[in-house]
C-alpha atoms as a PDB file:
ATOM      1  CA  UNK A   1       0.000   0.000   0.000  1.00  0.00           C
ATOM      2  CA  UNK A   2       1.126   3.554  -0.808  1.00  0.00           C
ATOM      3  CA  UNK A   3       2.890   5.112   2.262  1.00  0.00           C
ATOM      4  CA  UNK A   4       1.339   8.565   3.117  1.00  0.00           C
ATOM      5  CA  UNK A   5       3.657  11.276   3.499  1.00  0.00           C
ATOM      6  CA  UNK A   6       3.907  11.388   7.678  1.00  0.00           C
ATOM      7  CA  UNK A   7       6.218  10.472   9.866  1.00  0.00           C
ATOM      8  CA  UNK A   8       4.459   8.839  12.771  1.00  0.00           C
ATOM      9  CA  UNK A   9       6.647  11.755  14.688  1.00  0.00           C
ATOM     10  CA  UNK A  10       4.360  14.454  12.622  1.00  0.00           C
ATOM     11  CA  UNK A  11       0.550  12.863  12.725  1.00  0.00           C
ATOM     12  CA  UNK A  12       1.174  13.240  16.943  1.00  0.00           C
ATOM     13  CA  UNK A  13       2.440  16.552  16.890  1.00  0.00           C
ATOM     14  CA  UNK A  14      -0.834  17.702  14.836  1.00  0.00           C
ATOM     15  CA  UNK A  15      -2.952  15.692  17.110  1.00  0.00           C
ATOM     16  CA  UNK A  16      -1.395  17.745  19.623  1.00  0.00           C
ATOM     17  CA  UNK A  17      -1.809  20.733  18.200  1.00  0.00           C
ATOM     18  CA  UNK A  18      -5.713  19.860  17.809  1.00  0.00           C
ATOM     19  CA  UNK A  19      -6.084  20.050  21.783  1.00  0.00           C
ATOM     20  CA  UNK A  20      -5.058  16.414  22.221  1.00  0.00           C
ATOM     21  CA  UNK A  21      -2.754  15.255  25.374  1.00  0.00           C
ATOM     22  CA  UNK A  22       0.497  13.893  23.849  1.00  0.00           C
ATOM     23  CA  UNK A  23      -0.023  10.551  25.796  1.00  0.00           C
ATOM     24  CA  UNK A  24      -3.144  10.081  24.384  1.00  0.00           C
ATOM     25  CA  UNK A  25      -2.051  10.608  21.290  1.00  0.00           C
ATOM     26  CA  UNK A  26       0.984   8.149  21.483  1.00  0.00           C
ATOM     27  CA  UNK A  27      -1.226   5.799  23.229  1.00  0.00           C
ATOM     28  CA  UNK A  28      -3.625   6.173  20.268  1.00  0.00           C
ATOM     29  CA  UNK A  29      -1.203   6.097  17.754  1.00  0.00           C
ATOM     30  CA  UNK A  30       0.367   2.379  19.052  1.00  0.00           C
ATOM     31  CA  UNK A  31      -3.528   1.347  18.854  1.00  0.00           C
ATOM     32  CA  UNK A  32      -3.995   2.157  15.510  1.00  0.00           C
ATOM     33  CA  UNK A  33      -0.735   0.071  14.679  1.00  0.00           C
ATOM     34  CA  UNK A  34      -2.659  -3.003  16.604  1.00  0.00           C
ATOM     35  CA  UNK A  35       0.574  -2.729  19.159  1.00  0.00           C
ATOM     36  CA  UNK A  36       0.264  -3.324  23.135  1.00  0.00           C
ATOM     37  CA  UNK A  37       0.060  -0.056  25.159  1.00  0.00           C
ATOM     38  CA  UNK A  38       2.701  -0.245  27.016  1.00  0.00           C
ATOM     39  CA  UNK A  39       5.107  -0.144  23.957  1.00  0.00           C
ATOM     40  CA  UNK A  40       5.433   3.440  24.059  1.00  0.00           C
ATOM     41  CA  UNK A  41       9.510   2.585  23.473  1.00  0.00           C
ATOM     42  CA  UNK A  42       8.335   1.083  20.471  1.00  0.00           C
ATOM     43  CA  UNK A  43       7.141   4.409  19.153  1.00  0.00           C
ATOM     44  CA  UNK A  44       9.928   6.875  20.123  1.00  0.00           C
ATOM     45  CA  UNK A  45      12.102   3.898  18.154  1.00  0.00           C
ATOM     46  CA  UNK A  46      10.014   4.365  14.753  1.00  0.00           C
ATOM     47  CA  UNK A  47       8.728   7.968  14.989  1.00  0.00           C
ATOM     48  CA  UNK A  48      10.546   8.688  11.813  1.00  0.00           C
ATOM     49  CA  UNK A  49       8.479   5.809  10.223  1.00  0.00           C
ATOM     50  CA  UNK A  50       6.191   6.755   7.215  1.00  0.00           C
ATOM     51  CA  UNK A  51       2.496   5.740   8.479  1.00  0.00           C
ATOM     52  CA  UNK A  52       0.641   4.154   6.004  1.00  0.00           C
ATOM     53  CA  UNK A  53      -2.843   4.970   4.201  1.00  0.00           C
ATOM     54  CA  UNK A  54      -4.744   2.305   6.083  1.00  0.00           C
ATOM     55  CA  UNK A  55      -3.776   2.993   9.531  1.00  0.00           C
ATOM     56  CA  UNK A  56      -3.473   6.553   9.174  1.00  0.00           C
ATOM     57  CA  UNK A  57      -7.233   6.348   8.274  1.00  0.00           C
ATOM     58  CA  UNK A  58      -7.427   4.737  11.770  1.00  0.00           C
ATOM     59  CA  UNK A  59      -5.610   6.607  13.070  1.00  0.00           C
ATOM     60  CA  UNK A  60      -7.658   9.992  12.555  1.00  0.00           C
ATOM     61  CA  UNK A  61     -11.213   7.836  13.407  1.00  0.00           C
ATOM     62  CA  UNK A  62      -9.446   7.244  16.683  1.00  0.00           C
ATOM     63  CA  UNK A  63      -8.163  11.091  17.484  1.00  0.00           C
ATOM     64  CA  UNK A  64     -11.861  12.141  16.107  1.00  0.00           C
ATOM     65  CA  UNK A  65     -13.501   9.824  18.752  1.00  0.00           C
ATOM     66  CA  UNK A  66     -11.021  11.167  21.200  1.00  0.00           C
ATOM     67  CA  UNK A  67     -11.164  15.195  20.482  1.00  0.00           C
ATOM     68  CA  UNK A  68     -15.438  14.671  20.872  1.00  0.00           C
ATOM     69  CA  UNK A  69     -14.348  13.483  24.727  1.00  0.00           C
ATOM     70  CA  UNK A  70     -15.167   9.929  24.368  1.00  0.00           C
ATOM     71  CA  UNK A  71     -12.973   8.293  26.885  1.00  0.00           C
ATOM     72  CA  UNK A  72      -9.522   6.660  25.986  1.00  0.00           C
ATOM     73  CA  UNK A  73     -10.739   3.391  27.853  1.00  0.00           C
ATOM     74  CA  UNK A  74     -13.842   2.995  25.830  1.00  0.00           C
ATOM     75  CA  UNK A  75     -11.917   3.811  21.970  1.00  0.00           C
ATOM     76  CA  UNK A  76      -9.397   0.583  22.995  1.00  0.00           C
ATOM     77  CA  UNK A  77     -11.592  -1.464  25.280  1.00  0.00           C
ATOM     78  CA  UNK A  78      -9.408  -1.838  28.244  1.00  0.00           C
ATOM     79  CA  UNK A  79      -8.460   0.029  31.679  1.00  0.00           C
ATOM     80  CA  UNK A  80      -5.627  -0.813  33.696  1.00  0.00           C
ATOM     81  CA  UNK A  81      -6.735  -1.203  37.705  1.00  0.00           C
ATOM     82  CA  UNK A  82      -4.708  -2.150  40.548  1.00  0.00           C
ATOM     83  CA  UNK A  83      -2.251  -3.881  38.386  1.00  0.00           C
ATOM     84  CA  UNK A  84      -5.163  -5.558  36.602  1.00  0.00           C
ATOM     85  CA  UNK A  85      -6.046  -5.102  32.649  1.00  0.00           C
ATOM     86  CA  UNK A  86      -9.800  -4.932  32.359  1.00  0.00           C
ATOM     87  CA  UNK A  87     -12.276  -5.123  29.315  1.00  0.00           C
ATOM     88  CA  UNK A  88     -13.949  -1.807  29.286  1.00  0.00           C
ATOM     89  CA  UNK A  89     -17.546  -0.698  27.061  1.00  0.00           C
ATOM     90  CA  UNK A  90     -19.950   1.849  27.551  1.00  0.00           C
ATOM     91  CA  UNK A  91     -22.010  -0.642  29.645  1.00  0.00           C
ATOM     92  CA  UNK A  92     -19.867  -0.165  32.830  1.00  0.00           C
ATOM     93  CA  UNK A  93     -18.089   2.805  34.645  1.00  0.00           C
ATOM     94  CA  UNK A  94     -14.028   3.129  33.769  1.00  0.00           C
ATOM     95  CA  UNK A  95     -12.439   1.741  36.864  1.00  0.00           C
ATOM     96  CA  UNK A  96     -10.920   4.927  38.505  1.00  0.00           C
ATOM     97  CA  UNK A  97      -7.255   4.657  40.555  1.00  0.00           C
ATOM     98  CA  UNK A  98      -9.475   6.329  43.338  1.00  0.00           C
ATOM     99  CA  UNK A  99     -11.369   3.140  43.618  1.00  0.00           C
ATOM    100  CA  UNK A 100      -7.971   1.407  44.619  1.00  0.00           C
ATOM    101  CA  UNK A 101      -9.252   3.016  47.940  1.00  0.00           C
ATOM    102  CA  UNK A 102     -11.567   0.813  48.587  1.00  0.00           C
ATOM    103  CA  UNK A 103      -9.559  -2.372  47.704  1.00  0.00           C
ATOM    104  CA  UNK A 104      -6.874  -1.721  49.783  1.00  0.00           C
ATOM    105  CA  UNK A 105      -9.063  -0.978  52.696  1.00  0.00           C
ATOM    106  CA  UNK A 106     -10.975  -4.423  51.793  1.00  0.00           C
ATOM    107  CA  UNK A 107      -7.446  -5.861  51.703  1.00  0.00           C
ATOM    108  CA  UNK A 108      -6.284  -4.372  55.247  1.00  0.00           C
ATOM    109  CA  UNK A 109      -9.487  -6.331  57.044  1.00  0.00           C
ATOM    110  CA  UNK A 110      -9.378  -9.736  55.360  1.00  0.00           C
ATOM    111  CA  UNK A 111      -6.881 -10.730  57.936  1.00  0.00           C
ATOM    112  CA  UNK A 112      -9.299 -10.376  60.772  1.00  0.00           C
ATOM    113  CA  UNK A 113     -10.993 -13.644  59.012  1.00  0.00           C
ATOM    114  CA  UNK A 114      -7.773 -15.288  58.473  1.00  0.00           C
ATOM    115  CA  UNK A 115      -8.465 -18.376  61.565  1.00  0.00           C
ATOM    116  CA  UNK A 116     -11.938 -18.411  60.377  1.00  0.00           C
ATOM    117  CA  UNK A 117     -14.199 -20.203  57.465  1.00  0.00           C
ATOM    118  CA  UNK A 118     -16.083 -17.102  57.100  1.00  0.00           C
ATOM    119  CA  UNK A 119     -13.611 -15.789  54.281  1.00  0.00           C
ATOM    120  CA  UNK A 120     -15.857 -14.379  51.810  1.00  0.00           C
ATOM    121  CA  UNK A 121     -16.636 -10.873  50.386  1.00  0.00           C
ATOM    122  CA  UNK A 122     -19.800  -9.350  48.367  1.00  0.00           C
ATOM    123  CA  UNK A 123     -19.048  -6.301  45.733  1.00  0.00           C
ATOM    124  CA  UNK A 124     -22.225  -4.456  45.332  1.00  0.00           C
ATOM    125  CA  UNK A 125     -22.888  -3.065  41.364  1.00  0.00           C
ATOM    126  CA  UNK A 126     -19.543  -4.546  40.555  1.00  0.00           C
ATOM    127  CA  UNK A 127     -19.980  -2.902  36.704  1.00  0.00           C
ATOM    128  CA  UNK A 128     -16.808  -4.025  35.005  1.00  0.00           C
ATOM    129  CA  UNK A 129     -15.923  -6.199  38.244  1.00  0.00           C
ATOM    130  CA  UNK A 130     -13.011  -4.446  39.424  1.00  0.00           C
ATOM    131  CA  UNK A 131     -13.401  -4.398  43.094  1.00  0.00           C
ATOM    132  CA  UNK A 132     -14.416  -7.595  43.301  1.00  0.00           C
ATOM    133  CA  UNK A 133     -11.780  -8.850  40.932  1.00  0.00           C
ATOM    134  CA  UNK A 134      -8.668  -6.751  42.181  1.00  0.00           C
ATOM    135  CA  UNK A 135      -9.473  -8.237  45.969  1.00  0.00           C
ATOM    136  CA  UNK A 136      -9.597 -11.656  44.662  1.00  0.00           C
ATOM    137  CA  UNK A 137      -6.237 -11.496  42.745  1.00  0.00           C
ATOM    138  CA  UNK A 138      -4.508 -10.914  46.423  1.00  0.00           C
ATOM    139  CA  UNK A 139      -6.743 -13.109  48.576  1.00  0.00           C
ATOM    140  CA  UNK A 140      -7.370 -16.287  46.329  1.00  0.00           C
ATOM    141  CA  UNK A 141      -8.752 -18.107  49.330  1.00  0.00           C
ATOM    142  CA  UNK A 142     -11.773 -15.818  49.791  1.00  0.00           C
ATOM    143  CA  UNK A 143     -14.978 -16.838  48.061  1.00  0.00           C
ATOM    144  CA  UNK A 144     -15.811 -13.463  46.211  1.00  0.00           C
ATOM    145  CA  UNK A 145     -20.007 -13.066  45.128  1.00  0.00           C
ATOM    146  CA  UNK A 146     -20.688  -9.767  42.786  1.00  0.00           C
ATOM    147  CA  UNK A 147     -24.224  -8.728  41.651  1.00  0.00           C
ATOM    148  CA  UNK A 148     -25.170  -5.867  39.547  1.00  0.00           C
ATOM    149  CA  UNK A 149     -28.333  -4.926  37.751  1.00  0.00           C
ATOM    150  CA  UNK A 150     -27.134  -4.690  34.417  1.00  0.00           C
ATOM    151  CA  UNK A 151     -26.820  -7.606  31.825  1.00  0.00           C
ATOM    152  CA  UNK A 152     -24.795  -5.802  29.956  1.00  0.00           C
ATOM    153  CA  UNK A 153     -22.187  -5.096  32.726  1.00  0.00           C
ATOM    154  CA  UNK A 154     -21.988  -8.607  34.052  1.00  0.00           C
ATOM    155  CA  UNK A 155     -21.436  -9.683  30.700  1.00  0.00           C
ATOM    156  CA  UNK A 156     -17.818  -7.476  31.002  1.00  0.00           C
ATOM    157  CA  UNK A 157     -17.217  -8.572  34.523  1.00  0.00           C
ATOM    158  CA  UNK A 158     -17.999 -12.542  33.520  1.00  0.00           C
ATOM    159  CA  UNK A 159     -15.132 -11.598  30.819  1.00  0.00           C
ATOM    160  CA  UNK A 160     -12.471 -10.542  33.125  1.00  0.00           C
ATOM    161  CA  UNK A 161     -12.780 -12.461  35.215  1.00  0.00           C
ATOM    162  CA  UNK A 162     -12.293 -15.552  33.039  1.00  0.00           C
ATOM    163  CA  UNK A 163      -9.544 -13.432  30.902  1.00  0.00           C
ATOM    164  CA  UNK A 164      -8.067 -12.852  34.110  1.00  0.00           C
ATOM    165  CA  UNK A 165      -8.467 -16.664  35.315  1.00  0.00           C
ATOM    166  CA  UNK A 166      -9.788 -15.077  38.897  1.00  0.00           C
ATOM    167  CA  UNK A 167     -13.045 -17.284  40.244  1.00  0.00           C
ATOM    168  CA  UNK A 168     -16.008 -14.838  41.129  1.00  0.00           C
ATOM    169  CA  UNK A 169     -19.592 -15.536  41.105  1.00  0.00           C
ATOM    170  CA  UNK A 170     -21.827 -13.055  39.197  1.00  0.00           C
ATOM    171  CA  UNK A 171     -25.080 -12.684  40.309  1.00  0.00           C
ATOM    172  CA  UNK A 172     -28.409 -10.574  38.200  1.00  0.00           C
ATOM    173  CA  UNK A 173     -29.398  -8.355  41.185  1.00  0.00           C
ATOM    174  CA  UNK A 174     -30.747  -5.132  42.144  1.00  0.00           C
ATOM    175  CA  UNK A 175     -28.254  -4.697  45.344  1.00  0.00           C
ATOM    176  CA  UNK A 176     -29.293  -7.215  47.926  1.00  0.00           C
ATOM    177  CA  UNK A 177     -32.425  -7.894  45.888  1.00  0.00           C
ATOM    178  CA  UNK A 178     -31.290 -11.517  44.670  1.00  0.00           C
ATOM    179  CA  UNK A 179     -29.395 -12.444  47.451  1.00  0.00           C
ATOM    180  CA  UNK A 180     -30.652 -15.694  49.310  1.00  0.00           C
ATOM    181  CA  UNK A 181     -31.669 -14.504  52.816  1.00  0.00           C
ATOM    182  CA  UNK A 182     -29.579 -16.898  54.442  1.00  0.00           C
ATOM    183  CA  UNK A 183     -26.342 -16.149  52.583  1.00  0.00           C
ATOM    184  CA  UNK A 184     -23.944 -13.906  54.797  1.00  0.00           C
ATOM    185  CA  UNK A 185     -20.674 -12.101  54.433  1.00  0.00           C
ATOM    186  CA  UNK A 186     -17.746 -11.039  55.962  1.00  0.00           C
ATOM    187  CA  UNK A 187     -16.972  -8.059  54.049  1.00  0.00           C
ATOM    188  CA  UNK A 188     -19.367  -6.257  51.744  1.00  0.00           C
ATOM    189  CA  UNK A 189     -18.124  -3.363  49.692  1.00  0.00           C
ATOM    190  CA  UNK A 190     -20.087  -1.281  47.256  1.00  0.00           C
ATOM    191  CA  UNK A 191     -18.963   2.072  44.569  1.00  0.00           C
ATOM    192  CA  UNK A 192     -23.102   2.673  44.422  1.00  0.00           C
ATOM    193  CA  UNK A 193     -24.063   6.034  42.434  1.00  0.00           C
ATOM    194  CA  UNK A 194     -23.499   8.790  44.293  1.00  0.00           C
ATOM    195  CA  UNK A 195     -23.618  12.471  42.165  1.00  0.00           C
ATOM    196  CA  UNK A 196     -26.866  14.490  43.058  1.00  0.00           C
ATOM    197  CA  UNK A 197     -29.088  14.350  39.323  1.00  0.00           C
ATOM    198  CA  UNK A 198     -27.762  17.522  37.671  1.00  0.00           C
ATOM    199  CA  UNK A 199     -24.586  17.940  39.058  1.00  0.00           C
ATOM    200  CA  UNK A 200     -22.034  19.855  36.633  1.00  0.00           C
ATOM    201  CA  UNK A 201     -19.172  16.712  36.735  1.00  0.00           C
ATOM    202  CA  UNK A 202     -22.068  14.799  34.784  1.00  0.00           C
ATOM    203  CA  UNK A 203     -21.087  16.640  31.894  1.00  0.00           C
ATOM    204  CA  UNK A 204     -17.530  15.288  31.478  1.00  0.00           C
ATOM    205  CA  UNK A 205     -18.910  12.088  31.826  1.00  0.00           C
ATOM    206  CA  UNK A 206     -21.345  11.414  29.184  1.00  0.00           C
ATOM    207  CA  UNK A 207     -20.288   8.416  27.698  1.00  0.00           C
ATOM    208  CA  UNK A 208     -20.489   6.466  30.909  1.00  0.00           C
ATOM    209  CA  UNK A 209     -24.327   4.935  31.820  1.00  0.00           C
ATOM    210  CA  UNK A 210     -26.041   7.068  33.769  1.00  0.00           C
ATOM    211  CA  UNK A 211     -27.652   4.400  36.050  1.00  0.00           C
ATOM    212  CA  UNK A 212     -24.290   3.516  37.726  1.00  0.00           C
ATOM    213  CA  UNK A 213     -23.927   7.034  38.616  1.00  0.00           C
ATOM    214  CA  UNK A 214     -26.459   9.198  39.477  1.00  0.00           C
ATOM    215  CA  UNK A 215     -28.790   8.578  42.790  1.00  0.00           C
ATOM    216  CA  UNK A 216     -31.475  10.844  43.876  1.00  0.00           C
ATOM    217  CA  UNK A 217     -31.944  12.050  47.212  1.00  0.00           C
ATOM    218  CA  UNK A 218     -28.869  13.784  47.397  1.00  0.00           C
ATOM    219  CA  UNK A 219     -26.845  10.975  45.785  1.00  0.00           C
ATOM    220  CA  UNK A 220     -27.198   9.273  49.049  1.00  0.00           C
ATOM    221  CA  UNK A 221     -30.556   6.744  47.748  1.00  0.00           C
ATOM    222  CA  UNK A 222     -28.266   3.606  47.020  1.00  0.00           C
ATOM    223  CA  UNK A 223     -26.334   3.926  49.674  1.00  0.00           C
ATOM    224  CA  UNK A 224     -29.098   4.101  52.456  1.00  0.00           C
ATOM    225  CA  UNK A 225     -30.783   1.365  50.402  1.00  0.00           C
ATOM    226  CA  UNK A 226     -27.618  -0.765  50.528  1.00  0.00           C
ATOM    227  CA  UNK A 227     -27.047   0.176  54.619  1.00  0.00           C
ATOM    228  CA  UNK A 228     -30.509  -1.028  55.805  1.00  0.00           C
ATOM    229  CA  UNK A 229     -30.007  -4.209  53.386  1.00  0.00           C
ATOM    230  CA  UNK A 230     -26.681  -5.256  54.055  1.00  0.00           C
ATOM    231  CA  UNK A 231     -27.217  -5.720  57.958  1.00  0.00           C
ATOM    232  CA  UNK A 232     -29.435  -8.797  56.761  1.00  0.00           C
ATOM    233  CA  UNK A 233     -26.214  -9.912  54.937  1.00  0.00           C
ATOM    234  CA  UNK A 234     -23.220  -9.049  57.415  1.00  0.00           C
ATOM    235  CA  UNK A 235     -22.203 -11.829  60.076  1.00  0.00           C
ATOM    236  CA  UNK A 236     -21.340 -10.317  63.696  1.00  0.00           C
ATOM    237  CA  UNK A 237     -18.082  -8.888  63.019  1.00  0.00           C
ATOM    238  CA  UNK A 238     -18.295  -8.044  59.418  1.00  0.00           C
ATOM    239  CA  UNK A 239     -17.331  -4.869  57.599  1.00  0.00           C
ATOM    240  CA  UNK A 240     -19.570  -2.502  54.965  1.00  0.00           C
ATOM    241  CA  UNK A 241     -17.466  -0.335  52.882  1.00  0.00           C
ATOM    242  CA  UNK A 242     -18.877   2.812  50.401  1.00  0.00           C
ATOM    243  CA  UNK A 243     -16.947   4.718  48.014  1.00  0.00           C
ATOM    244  CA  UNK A 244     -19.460   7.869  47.743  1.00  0.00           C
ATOM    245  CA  UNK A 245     -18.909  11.307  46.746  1.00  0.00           C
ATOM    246  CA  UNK A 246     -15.967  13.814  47.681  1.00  0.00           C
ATOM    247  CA  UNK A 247     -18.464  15.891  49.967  1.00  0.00           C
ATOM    248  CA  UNK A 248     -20.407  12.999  51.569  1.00  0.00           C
ATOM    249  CA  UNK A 249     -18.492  11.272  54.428  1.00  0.00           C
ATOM    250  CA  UNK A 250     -20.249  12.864  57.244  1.00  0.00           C
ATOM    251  CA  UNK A 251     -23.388  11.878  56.280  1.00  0.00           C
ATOM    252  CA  UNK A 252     -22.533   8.372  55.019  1.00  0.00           C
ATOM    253  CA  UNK A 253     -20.689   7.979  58.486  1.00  0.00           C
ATOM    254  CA  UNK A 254     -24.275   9.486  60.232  1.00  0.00           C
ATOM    255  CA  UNK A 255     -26.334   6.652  58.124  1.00  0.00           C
ATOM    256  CA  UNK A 256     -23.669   3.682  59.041  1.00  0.00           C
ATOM    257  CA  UNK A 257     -24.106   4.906  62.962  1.00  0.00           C
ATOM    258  CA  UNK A 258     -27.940   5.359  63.399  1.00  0.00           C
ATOM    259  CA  UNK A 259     -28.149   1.571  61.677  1.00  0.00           C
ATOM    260  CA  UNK A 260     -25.988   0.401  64.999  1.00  0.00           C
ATOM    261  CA  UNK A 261     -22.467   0.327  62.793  1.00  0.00           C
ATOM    262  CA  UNK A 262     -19.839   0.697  65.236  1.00  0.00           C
ATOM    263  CA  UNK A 263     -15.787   1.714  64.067  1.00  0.00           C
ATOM    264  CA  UNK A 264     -17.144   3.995  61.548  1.00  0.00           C
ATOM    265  CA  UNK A 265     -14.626   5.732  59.514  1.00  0.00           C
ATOM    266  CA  UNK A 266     -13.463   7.082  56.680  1.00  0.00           C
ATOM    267  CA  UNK A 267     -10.520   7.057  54.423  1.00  0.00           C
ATOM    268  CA  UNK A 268      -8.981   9.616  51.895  1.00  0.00           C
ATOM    269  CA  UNK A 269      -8.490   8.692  47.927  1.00  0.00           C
ATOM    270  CA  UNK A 270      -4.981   9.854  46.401  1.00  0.00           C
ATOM    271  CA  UNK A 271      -6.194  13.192  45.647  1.00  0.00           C
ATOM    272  CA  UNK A 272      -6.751  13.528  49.521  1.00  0.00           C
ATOM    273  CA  UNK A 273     -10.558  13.347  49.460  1.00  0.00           C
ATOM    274  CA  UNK A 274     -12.507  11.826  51.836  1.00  0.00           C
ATOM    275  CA  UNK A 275     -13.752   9.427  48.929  1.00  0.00           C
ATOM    276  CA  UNK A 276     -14.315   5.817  51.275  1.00  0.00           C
ATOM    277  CA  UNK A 277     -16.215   4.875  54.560  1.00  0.00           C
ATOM    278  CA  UNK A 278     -17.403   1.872  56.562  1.00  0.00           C
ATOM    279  CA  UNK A 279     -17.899   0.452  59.600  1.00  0.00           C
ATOM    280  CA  UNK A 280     -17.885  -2.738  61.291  1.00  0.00           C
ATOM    281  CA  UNK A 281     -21.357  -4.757  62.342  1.00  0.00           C
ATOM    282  CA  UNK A 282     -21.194  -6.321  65.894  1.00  0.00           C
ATOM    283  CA  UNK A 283     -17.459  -6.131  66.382  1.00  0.00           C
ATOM    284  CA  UNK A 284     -17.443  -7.947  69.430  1.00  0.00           C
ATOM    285  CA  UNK A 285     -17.957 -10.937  67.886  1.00  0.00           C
ATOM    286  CA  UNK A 286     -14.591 -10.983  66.365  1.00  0.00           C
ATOM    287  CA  UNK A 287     -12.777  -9.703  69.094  1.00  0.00           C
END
């Protein structure tokens, strides 16, 4: 095929000067060559290369899609989270490094179940499975469950988690909703919607479903749902973790303690937000 007349070098420095951030632009630019992400080496090594007509025609769809804000995750289909390379569509929420909150707090309890047979955790609206997933690839022993209301979703997280050869049972379930009565759980951890309706960080994410993250009552209507369900679900001793909103912790922490949750507290994402908070039901029990 006829080589077009750019360096590789020169179709990223115009992307650039279109408004696009130069790594998206590399990143984009390895896509369009069908080469792994992380072979950014690769390019600086063959930016002198002439691009050719059929990938350069790629290569322009992609910086279109890209330049009209659809996400870099959804235009190659994958998200990297806590070390983990996830299948990404439109049909879940982008796993966020913020979320590795949550995980790591899940992480720091699952010793207190160590000398027990009670080693099992529940991820709430699990969307592309991440939580869920990420906790099992440290703690293989654990028995994970995740549920989410969406089809479409658990068809991503039933993906990964095979891709990813990391057990997890995926349940079709409006929170709690399809969970036997009898089942219980050690830890249950949740990243429910949480942005009021309206709310002016909606508008940078419009390519991401709606249902997985708006609530109404303040953004706090899945979360109270999930507090007065999840005590049916908890063992004495267990933990109930939220990742909620930036500005919500004090009244996440007031819901967890009138429901008779007791070491209730919260915990600060990497951008120093108070972005996680739980608490432990019955602690004595454990003790």
């Amino acid at each position: 095929m006829r080589p077009i007349s750019f360096h590789l070098a020169n179709c990223i420095d115009q992307a650039i000067q279109q408004g696009l951030d130069r790594l998206d632009a590399q990143l984009l630019m390895l896509w369009a060559h069908e080469r792994p992400l992380n072979q950014r080496a690769w390019l600086l090594a063959h930016d002198q290369d002439m691009i050719q007509e059929e990938t350069y025609a790629k290569w322009l769809q992609l910086v279109n899609r890209r330049l009209n804000q659809e996400p870099l995750a959804y235009i190659v289909g994958q998200q990297d989270f806590y070390g983990l390379q996830l299948q990404v569509n439109p049909a879940v929420l982008i796993p966020r490094p913020d979320t590795e909150t949550l995980v790591e707090w899940a992480l720091e309890l699952a010793p207190l179940f160590s000398q027990t047979l009670d080693q099992n955790l529940l991820d709430l609206g699990t969307g592309s499975g991440a939580i869920a997933l990420a906790f099992k690839s440290q703690q293989k022993s654990w028995f994970c469950t995740a549920v989410d209301a969406s089809e479409a979703a658990l068809q991503v997280a039933v993906h990964n988690s095979h891709h990813l050869n990391l057990p997890v049972e995926f349940i079709l379930s409006d929170w709690c909703n399809n969970i036997s009565k009898t089942r219980q759980f050690s830890l249950i951890v949740s990243n429910p919607p949480y942005i009021v309706p309206n709310d002016s960080h909606l508008a940078h994410l419009q390519f991401e479903p709606i249902s997985a993250l708006v609530a109404e009552n303040q953004g706090l209507a899945d979360i109270t749902q999930i507090v007065h369900q999840a005590t049916l679900h908890l063992r004495n001793g267990a933990y109930l973790l939220f990742e909620h909103g930036y500005d919500q912790a004090e009244q996440v922490r007031q819901l967890l303690i009138q429901q008779g949750f007791s070491q209730v507290q919260s915990r600060q994402d990497l951008g120093g937000n108070w972005r996680c908070t739980g608490g432990c039901w019955n602690p004595s029990s454990i003790l």
